[in-house]
C-alpha atoms as a PDB file:
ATOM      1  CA  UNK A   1      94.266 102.159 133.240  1.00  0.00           C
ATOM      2  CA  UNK A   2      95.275 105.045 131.382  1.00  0.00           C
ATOM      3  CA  UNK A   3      98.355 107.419 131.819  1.00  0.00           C
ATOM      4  CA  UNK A   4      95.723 110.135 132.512  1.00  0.00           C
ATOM      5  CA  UNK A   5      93.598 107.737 135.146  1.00  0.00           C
ATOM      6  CA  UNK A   6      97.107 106.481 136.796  1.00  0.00           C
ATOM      7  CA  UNK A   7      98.322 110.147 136.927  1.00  0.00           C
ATOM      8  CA  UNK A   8      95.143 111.429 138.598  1.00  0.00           C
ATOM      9  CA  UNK A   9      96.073 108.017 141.449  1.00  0.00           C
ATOM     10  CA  UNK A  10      99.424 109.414 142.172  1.00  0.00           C
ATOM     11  CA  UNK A  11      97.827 113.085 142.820  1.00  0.00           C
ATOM     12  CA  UNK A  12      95.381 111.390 145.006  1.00  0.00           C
ATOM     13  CA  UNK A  13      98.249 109.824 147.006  1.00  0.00           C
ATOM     14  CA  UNK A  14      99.590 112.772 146.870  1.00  0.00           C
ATOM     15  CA  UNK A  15      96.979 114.817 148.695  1.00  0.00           C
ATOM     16  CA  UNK A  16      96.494 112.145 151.091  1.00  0.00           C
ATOM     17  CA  UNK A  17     100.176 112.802 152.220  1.00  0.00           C
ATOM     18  CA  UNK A  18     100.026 116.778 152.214  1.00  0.00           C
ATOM     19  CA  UNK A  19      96.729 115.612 154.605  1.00  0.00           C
ATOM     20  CA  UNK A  20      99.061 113.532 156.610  1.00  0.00           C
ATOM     21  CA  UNK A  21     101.947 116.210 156.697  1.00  0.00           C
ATOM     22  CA  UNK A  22      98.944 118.872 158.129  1.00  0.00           C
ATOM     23  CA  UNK A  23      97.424 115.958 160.917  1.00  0.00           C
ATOM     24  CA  UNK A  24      99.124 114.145 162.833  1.00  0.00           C
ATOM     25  CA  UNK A  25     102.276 114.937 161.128  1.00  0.00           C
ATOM     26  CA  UNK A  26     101.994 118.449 162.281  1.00  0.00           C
ATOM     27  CA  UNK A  27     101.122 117.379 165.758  1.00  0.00           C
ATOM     28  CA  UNK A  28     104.193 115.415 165.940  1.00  0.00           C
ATOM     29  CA  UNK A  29     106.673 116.572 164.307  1.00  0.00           C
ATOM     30  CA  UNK A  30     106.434 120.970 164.218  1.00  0.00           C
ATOM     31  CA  UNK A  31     108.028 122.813 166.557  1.00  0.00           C
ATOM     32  CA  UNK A  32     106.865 125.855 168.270  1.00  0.00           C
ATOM     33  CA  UNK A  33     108.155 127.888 165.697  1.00  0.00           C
ATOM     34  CA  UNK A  34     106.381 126.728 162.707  1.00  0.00           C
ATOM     35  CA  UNK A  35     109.683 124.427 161.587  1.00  0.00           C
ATOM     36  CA  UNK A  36     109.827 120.903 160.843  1.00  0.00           C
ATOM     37  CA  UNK A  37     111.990 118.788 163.791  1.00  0.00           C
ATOM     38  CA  UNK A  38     113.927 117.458 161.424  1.00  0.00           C
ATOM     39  CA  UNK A  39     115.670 120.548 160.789  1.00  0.00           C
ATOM     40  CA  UNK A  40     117.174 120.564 164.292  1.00  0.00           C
ATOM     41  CA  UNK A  41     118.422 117.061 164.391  1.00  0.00           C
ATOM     42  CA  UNK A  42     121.675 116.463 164.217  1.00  0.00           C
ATOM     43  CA  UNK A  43     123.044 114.551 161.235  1.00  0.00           C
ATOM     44  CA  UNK A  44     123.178 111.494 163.442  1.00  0.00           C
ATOM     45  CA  UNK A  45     119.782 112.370 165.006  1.00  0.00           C
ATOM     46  CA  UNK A  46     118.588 112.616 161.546  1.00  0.00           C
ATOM     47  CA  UNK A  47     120.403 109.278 160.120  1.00  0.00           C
ATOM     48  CA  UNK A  48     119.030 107.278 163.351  1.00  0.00           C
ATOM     49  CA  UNK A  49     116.011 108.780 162.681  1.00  0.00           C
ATOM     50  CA  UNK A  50     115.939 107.886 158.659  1.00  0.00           C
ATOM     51  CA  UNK A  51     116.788 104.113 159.372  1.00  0.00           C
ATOM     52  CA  UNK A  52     114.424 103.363 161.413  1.00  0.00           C
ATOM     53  CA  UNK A  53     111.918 105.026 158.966  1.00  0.00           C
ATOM     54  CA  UNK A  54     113.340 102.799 156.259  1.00  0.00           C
ATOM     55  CA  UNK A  55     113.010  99.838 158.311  1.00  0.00           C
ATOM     56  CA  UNK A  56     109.296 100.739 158.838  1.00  0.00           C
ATOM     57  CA  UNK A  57     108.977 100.566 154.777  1.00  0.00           C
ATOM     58  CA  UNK A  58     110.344  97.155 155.282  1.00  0.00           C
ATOM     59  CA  UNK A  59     107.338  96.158 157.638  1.00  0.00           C
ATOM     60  CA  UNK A  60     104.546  97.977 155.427  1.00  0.00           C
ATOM     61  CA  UNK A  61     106.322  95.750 152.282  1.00  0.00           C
ATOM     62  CA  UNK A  62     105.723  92.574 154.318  1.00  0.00           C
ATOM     63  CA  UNK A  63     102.332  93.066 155.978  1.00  0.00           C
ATOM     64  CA  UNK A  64     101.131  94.327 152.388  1.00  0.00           C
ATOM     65  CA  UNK A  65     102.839  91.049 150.681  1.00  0.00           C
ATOM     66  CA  UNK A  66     100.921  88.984 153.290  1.00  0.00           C
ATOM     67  CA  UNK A  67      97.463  90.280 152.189  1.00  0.00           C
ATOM     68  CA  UNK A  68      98.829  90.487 148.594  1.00  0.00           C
ATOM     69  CA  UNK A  69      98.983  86.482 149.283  1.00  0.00           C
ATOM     70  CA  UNK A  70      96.024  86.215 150.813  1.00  0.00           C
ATOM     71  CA  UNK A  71      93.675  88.537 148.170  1.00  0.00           C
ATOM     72  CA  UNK A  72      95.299  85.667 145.304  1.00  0.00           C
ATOM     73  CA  UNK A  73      94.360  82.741 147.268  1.00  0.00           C
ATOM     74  CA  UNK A  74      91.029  83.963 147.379  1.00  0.00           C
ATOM     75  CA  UNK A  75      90.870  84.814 143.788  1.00  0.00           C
ATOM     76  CA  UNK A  76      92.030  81.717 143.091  1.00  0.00           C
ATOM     77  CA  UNK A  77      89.355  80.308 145.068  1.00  0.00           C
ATOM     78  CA  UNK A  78      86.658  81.824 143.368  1.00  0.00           C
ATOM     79  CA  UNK A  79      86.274  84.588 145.505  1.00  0.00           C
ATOM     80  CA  UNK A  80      85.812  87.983 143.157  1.00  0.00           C
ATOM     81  CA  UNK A  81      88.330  90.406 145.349  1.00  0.00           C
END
């Protein structure tokens, strides 16, 4: 992969996430007033909030690791993944 190829992958990501922010992300999380609900949380609202996003991370890291584990074993097995 080049730096060109692996540069145009991180825009793609990118755009998925600006798709994302403009969904369901504005369904749930704009107020009437066009602002983000995060900007009316209070700083304990907002760390709550933040953990519990970074403990999500820590489930999406495991449940990806588990099919990480499972795409080798089939490789190994002679499986083309």
């Amino acid at each position: 992969m080049t730096s060109e190829q692996l540069a145009k992958a991180v825009e793609q990501a990118i755009k998925n996430t600006r798709g994302r922010i403009l969904g369901v992300g504005r369904e749930q999380y704009e107020l009437a007033d066009g602002r983000q609900g995060f900007e009316d949380m209070s700083i304990r609202e907002l760390l709550d909030w933040a953990s519990e996003e970074a403990e999500d991370i820590i489930v999406y890291g495991v449940m990806l690791q588990i099919r990480i584990q499972r795409v080798k074993r089939a490789i190994k097995n002679g499986f083309d993944v």
